[in-house]
PDB file of N, CA and C in Angstrom:
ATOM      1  N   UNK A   1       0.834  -1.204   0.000  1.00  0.00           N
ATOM      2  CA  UNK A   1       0.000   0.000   0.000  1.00  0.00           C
ATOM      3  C   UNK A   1       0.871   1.258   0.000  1.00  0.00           C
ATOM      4  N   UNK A   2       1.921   1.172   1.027  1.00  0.00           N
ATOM      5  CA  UNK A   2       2.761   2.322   0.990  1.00  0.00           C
ATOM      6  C   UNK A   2       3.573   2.584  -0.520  1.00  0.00           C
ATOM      7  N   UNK A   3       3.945   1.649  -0.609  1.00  0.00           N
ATOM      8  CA  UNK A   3       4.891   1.543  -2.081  1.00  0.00           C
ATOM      9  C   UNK A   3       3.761   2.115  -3.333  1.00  0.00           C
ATOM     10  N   UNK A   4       3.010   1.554  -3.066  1.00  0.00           N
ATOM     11  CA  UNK A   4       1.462   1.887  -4.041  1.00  0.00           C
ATOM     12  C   UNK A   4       1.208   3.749  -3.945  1.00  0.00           C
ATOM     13  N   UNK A   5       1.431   4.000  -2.963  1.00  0.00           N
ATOM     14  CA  UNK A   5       1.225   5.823  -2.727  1.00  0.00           C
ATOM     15  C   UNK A   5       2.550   6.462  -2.908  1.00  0.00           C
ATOM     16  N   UNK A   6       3.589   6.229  -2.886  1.00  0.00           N
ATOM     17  CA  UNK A   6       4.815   6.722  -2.855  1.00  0.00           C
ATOM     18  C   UNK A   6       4.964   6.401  -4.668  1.00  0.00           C
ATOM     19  N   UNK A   7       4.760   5.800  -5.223  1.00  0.00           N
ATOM     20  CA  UNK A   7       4.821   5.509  -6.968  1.00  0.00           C
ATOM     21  C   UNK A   7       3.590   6.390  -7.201  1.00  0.00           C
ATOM     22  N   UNK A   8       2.962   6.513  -6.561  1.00  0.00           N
ATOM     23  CA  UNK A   8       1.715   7.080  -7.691  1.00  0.00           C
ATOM     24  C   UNK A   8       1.708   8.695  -7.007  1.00  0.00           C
ATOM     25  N   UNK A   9       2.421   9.033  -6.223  1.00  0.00           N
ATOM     26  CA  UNK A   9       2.259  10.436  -6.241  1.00  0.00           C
ATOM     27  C   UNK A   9       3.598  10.718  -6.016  1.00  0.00           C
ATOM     28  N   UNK A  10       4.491  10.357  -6.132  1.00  0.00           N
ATOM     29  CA  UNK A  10       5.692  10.677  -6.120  1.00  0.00           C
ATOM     30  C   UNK A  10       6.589  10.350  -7.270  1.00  0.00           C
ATOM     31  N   UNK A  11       5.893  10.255  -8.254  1.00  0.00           N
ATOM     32  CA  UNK A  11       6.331   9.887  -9.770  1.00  0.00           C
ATOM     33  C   UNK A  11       7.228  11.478 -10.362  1.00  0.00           C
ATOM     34  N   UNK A  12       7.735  10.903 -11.183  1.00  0.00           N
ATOM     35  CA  UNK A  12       8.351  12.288 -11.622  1.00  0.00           C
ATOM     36  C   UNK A  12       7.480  13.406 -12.509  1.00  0.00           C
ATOM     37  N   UNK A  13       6.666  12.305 -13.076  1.00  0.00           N
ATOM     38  CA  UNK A  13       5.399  13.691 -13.764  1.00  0.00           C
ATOM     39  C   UNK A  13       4.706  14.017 -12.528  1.00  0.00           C
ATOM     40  N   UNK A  14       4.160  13.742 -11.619  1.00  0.00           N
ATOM     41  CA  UNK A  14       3.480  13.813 -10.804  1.00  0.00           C
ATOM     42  C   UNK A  14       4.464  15.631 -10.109  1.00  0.00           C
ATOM     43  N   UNK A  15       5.309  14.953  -9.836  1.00  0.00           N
ATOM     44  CA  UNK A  15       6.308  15.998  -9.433  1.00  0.00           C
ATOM     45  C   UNK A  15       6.428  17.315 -10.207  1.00  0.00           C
ATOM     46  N   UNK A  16       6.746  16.923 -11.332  1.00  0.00           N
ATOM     47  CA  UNK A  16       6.807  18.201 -12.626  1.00  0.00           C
ATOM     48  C   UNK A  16       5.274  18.713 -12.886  1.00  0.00           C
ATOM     49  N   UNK A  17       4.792  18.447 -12.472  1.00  0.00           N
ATOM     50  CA  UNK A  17       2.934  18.715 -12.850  1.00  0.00           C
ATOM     51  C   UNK A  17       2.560  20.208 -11.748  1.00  0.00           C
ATOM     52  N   UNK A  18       3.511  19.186 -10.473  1.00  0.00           N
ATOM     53  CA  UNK A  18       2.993  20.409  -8.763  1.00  0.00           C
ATOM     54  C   UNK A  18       4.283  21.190  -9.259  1.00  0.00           C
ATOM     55  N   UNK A  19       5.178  20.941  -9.765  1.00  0.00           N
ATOM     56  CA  UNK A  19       6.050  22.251  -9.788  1.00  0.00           C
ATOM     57  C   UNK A  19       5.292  23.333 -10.939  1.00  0.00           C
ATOM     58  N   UNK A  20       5.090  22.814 -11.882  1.00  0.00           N
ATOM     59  CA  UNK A  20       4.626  23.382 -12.589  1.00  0.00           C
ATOM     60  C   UNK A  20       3.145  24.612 -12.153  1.00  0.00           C
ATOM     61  N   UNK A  21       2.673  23.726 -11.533  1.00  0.00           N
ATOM     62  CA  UNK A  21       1.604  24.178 -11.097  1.00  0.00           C
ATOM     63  C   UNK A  21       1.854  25.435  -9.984  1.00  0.00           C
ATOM     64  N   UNK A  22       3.035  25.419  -9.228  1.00  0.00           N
ATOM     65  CA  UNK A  22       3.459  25.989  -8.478  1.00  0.00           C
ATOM     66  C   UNK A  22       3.634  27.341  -9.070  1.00  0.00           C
ATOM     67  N   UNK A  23       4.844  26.848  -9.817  1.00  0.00           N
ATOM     68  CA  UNK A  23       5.453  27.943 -10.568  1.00  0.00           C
ATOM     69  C   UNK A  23       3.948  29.252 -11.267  1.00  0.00           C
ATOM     70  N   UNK A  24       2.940  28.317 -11.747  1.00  0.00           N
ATOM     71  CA  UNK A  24       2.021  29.083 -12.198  1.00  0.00           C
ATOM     72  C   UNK A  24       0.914  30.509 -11.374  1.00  0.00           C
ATOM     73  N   UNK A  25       0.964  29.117 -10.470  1.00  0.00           N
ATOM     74  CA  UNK A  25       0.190  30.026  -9.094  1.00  0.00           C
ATOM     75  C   UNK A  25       1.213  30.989  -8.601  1.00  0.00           C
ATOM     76  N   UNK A  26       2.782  30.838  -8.352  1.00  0.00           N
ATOM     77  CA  UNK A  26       3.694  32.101  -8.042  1.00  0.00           C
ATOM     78  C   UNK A  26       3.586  33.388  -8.993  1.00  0.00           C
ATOM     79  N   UNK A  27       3.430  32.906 -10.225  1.00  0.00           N
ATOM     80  CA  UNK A  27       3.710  33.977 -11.492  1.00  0.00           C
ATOM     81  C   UNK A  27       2.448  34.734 -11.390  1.00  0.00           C
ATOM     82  N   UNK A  28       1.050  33.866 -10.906  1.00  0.00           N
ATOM     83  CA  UNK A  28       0.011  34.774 -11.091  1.00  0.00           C
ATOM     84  C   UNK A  28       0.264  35.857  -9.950  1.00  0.00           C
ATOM     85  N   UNK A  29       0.598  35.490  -9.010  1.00  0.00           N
ATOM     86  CA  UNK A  29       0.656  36.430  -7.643  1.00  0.00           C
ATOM     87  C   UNK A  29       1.444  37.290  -7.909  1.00  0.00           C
ATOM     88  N   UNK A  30       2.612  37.178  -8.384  1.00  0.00           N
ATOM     89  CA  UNK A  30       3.707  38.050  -8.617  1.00  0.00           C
ATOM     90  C   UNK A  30       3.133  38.983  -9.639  1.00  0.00           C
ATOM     91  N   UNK A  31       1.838  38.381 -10.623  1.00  0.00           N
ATOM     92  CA  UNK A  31       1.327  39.823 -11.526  1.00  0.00           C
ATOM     93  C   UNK A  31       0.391  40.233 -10.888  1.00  0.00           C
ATOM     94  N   UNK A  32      -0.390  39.887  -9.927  1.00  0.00           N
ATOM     95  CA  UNK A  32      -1.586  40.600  -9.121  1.00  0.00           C
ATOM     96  C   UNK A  32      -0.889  41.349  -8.541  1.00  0.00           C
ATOM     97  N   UNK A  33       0.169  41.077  -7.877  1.00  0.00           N
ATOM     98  CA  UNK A  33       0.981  42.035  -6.748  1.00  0.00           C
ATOM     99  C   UNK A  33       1.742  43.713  -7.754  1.00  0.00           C
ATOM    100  N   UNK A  34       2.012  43.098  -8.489  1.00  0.00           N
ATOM    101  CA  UNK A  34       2.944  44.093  -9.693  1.00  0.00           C
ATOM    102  C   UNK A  34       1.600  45.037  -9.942  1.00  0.00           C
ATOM    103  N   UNK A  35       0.241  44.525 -10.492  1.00  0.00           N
ATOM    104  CA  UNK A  35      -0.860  44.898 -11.324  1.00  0.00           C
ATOM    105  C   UNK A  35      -1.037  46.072  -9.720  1.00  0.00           C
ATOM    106  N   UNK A  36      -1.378  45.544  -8.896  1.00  0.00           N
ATOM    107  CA  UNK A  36      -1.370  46.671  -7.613  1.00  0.00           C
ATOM    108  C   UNK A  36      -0.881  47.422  -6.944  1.00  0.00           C
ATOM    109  N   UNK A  37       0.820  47.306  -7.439  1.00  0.00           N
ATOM    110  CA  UNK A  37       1.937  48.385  -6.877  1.00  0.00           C
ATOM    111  C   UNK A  37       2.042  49.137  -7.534  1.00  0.00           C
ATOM    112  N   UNK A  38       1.782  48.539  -9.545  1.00  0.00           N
ATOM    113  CA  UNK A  38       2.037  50.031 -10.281  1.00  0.00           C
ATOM    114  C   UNK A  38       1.253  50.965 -10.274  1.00  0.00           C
ATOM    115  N   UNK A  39       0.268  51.118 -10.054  1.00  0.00           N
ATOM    116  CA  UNK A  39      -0.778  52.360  -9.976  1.00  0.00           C
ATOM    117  C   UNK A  39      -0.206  53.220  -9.192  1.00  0.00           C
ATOM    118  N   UNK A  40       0.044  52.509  -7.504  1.00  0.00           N
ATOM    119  CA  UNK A  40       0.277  53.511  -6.808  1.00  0.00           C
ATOM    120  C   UNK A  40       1.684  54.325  -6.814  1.00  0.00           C
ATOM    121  N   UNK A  41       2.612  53.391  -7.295  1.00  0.00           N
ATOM    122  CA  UNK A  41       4.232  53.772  -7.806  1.00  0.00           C
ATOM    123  C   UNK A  41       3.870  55.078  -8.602  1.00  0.00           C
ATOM    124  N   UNK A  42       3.124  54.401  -9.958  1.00  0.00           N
ATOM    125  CA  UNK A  42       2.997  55.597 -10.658  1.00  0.00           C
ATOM    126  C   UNK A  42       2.501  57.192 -10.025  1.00  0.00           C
ATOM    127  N   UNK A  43       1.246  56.480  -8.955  1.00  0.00           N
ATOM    128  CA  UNK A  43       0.782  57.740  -8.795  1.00  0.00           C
ATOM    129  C   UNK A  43       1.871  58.769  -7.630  1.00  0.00           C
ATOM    130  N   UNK A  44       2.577  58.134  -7.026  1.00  0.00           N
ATOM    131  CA  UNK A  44       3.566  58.997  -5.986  1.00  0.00           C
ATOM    132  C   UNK A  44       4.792  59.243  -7.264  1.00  0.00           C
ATOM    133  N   UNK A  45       4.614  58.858  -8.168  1.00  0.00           N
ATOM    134  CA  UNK A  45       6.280  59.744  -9.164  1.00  0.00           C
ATOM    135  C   UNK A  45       5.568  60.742  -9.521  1.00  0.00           C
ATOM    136  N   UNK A  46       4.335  60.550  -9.973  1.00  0.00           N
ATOM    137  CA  UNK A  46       3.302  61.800 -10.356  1.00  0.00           C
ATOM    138  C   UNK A  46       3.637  62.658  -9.359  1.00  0.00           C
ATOM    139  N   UNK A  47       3.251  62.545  -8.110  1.00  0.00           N
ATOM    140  CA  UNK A  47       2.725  63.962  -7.283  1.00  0.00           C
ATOM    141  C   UNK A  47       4.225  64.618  -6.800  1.00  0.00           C
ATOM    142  N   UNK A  48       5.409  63.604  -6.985  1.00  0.00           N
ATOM    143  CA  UNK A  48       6.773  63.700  -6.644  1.00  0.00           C
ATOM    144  C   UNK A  48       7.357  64.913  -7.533  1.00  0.00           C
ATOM    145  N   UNK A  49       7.606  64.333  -9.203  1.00  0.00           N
ATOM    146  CA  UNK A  49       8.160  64.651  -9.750  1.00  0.00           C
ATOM    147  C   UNK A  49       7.453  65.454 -11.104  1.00  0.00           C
ATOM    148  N   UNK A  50       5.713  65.491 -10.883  1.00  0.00           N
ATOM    149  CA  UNK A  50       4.998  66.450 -11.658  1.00  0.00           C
ATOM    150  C   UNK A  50       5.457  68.000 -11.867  1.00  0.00           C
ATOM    151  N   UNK A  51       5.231  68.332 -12.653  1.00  0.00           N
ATOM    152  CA  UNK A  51       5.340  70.114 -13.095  1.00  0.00           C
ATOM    153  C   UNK A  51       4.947  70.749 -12.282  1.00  0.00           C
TER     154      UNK A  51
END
């Protein structure tokens, strides 16, 4: 049984699938986070360095 769970989720696609998957869910966060800092970045260079 153990050997039976350790092969079937510890396979190497199995592995490359959650990294993958990982990697995807990091990249989305990292653009939600970006998508919500640039506004306000932008808006303090505005009031900083405006005319």
């Amino acid at each position: 049984m153990v050997e039976f769970i350790s092969q079937h989720y510890f396979s190497p696609l199995s592995v490359a699938f959650f990294d993958s998957l990982c990697s995807s869910a990091k990249a989305a966060m990292i653009a939600k986070l970006q998508a919500k800092s640039v506004p306000r970045i932008q808006a303090k260079y505005h009031m900083r360095y405006a005319p």
